[in-house]
C-alpha atoms as a PDB file:
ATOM      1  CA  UNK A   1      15.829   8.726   8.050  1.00  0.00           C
ATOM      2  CA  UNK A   2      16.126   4.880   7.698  1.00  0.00           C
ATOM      3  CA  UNK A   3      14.963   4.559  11.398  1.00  0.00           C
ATOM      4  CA  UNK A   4      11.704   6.715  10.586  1.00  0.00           C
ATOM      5  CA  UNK A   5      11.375   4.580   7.517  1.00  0.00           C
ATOM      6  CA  UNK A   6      11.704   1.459   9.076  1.00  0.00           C
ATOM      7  CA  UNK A   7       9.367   2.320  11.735  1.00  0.00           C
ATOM      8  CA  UNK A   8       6.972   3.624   9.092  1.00  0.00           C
ATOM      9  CA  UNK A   9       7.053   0.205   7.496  1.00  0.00           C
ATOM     10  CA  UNK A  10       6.578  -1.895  11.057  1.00  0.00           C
ATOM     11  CA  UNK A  11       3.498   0.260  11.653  1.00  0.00           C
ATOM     12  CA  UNK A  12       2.055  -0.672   8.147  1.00  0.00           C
ATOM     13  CA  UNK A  13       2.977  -4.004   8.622  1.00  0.00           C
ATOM     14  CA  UNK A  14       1.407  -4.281  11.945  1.00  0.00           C
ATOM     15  CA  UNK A  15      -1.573  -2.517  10.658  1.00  0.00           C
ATOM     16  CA  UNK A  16      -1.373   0.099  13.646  1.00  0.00           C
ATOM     17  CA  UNK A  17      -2.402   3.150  12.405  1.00  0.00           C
ATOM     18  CA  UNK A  18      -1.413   5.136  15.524  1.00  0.00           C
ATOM     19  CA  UNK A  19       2.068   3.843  14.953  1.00  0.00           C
ATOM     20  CA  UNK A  20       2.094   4.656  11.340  1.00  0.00           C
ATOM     21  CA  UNK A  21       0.741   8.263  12.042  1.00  0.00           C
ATOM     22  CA  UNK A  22       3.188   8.899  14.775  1.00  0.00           C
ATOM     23  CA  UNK A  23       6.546   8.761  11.926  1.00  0.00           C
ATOM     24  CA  UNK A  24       4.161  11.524  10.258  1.00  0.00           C
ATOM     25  CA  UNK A  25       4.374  15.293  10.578  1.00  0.00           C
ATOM     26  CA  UNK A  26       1.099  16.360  12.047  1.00  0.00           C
ATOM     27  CA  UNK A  27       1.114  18.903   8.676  1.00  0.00           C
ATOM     28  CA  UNK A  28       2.203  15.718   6.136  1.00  0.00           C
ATOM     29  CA  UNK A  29       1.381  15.532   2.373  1.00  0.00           C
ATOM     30  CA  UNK A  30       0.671  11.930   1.455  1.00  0.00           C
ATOM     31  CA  UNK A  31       0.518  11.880  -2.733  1.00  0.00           C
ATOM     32  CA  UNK A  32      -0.206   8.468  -3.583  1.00  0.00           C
ATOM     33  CA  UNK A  33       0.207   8.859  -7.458  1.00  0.00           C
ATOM     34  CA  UNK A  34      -3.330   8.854  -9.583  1.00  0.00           C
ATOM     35  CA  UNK A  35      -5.127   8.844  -5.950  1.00  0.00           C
ATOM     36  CA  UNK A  36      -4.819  11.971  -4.822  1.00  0.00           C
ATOM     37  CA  UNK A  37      -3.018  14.060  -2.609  1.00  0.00           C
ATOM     38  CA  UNK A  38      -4.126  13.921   1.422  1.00  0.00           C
ATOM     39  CA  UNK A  39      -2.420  16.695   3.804  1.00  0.00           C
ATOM     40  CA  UNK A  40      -2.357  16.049   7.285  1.00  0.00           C
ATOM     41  CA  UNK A  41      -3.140  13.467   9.810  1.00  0.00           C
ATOM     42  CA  UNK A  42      -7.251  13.770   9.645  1.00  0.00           C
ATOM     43  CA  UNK A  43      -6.893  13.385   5.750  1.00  0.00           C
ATOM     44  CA  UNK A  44      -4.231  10.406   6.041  1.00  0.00           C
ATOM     45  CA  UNK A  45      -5.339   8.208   8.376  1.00  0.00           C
ATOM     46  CA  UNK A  46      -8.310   7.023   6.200  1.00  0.00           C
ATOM     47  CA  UNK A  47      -5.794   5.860   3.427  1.00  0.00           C
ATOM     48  CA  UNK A  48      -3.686   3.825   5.645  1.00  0.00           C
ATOM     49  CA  UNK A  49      -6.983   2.407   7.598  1.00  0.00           C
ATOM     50  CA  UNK A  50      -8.194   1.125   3.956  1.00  0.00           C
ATOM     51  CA  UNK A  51      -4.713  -0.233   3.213  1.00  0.00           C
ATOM     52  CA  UNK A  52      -5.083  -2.310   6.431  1.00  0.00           C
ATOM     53  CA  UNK A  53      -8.373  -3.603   5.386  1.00  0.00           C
ATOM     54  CA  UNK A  54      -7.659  -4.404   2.156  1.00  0.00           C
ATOM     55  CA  UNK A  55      -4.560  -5.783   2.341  1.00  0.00           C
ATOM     56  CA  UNK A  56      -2.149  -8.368   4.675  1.00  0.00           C
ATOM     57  CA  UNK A  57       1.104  -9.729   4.994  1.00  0.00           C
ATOM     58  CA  UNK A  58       2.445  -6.836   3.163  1.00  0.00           C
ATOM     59  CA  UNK A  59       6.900  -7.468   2.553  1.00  0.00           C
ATOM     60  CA  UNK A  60       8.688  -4.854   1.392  1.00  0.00           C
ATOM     61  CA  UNK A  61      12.192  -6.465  -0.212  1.00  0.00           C
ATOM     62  CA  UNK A  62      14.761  -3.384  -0.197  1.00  0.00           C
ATOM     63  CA  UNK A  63      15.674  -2.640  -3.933  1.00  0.00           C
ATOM     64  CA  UNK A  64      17.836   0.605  -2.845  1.00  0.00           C
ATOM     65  CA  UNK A  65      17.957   3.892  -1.239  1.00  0.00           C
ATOM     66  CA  UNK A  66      18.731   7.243  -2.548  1.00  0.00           C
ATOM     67  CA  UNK A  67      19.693   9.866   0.318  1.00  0.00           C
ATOM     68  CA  UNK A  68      19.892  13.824   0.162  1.00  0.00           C
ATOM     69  CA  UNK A  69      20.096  16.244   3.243  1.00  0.00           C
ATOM     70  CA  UNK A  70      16.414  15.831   4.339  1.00  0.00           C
ATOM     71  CA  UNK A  71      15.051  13.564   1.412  1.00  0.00           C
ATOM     72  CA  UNK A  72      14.965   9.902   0.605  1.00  0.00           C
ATOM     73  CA  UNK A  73      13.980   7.941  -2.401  1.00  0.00           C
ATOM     74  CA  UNK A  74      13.345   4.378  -1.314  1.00  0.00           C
ATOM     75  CA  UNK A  75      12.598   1.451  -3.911  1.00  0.00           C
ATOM     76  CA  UNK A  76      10.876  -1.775  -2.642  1.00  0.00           C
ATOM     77  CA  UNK A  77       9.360  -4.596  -4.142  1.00  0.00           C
ATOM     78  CA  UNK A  78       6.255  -5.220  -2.236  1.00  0.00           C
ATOM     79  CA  UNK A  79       4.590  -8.236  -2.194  1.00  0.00           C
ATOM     80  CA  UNK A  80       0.664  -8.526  -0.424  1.00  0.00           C
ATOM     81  CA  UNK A  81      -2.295 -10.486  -0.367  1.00  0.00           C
ATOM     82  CA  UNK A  82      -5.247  -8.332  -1.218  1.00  0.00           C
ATOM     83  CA  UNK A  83      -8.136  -9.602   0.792  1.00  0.00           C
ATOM     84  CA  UNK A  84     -10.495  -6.422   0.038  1.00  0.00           C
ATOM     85  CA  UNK A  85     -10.957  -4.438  -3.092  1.00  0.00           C
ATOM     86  CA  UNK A  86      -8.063  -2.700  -4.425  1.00  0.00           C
ATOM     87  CA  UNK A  87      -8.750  -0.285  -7.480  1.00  0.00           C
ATOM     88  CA  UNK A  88     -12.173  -1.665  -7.692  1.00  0.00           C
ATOM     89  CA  UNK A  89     -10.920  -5.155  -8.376  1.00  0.00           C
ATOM     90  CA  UNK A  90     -11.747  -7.887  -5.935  1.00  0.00           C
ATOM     91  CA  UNK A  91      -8.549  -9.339  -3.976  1.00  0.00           C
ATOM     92  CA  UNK A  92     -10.521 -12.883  -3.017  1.00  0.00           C
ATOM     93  CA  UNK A  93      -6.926 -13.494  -1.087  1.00  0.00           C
ATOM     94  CA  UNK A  94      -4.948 -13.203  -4.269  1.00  0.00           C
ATOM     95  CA  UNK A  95      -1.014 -12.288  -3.493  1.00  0.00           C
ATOM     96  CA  UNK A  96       0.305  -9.627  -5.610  1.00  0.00           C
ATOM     97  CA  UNK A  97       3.758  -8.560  -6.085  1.00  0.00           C
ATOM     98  CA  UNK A  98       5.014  -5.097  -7.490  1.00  0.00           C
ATOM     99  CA  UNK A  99       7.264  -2.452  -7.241  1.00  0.00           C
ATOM    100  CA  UNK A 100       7.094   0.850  -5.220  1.00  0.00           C
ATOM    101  CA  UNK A 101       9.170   4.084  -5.266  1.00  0.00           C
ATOM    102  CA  UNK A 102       8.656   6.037  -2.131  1.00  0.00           C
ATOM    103  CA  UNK A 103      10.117   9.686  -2.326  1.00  0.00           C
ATOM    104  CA  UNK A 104      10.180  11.168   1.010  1.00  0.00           C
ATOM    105  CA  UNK A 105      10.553  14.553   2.753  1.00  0.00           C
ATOM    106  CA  UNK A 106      11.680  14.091   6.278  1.00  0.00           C
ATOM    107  CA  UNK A 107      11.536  17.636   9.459  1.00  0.00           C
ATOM    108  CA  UNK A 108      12.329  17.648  12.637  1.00  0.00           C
ATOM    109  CA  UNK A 109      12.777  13.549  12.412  1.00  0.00           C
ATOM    110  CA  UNK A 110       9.401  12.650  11.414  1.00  0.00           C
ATOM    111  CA  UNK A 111       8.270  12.456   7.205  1.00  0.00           C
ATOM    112  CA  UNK A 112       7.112  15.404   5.677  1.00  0.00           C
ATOM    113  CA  UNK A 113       6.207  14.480   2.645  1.00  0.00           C
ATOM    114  CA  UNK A 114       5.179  10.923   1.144  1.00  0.00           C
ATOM    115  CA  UNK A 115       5.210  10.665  -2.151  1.00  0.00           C
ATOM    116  CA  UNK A 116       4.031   6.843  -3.718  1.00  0.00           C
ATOM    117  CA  UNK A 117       4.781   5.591  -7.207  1.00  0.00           C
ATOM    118  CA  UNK A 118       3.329   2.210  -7.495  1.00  0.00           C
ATOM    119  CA  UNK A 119       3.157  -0.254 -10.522  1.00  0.00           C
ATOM    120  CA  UNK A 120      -0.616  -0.588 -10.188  1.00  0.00           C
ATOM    121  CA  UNK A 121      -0.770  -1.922 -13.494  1.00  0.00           C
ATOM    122  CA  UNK A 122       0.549  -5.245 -12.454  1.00  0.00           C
ATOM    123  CA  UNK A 123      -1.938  -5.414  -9.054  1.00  0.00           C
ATOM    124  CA  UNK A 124      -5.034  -5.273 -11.492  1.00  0.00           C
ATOM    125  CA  UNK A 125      -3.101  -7.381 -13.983  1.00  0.00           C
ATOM    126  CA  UNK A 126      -2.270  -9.987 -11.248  1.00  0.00           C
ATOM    127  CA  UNK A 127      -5.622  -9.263  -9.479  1.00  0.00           C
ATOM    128  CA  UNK A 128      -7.712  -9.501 -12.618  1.00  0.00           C
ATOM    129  CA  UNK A 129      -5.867 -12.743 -14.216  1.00  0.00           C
ATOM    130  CA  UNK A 130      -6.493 -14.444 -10.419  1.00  0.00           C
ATOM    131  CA  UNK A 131     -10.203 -13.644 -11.099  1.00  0.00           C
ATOM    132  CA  UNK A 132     -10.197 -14.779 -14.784  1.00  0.00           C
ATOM    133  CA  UNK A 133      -8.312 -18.204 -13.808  1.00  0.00           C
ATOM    134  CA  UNK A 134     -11.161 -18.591 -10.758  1.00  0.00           C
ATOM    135  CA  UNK A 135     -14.461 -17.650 -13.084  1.00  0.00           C
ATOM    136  CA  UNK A 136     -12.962 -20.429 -16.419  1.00  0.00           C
ATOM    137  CA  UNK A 137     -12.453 -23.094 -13.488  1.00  0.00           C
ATOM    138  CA  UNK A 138     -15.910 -22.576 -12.370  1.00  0.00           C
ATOM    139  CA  UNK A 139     -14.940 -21.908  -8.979  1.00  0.00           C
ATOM    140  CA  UNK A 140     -16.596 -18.755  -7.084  1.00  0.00           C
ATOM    141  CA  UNK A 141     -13.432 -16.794  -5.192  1.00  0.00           C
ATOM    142  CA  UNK A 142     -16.050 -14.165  -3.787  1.00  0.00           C
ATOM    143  CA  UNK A 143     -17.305 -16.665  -1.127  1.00  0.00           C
ATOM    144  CA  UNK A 144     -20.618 -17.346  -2.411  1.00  0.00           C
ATOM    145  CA  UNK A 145     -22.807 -20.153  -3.952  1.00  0.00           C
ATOM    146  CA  UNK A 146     -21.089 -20.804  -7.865  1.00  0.00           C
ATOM    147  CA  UNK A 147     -23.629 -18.779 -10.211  1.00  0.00           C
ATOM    148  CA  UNK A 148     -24.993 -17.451  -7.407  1.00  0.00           C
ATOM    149  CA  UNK A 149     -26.582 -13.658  -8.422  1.00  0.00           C
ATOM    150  CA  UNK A 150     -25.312 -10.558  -6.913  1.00  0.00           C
END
């Protein structure tokens, strides 16, 4: 299970999406808490293909790991920078650091099921307080003239 996991992780990392698929049952369910649940590869790869666009140098600093016969609960602290939107809150580059519990399903050597409980309250709080500290400086972090209309 740590093997599949750890491969999992290299494939996010790398932002390949045919590596991240390929630690996924072709059948998966991917329930990313308050976004939904995907099932299978066709559903899933969209989710991961935003994560790589909206995010980089994603770490994931082992908190611990939970094992049963074919389940794991695995608790990171993941830090990122957010380059793209993430919850409808621009990332302008801001790094963000929170904590994630994975529960996972694993067949046949591959995950089953991926289930993703993520602090999202303290992205948008680190997201949104970036944003604040940029617009009371006077400085424009979407790229853009300063006072520039959208």
């Amino acid at each position: 299970m740590d093997a599949v996991l750890d491969r999992h992780f290299a494939g996010e990392a790398a932002h390949d999406l045919a590596a991240t698929l390929a630690t996924l049952a072709e059948d998966v369910e991917h329930d990313v808490v308050g976004l939904g649940v995907r099932k299978g590869h066709a559903e899933v790869a969209p989710v991961y293909q935003a994560l790589f666009d909206g995010a980089t140098d994603e770490i994931y600093e082992p908190i611990r790991r939970m094992y049963g016969d074919d389940f794991m609960v695995d608790e990171v602290m993941m830090t990122q920078t957010v380059v793209g939107d993430l919850y409808g809150v621009p990332g302008n580059g801001t790094v963000v650091t929170a904590r994630l519990l994975h529960v996972l399903e694993f067949r046949d050597g591959l995950i089953s099921r991926e289930n993703v409980w993520m602090d999202t309250g303290a992205i948008i709080a680190q997201l949104t307080a970036a944003q604040a500290a940029a617009d009371s400086a006077g400085a424009d972090v979407s790229g853009s003239a300063a006072g520039a209309g959208v």
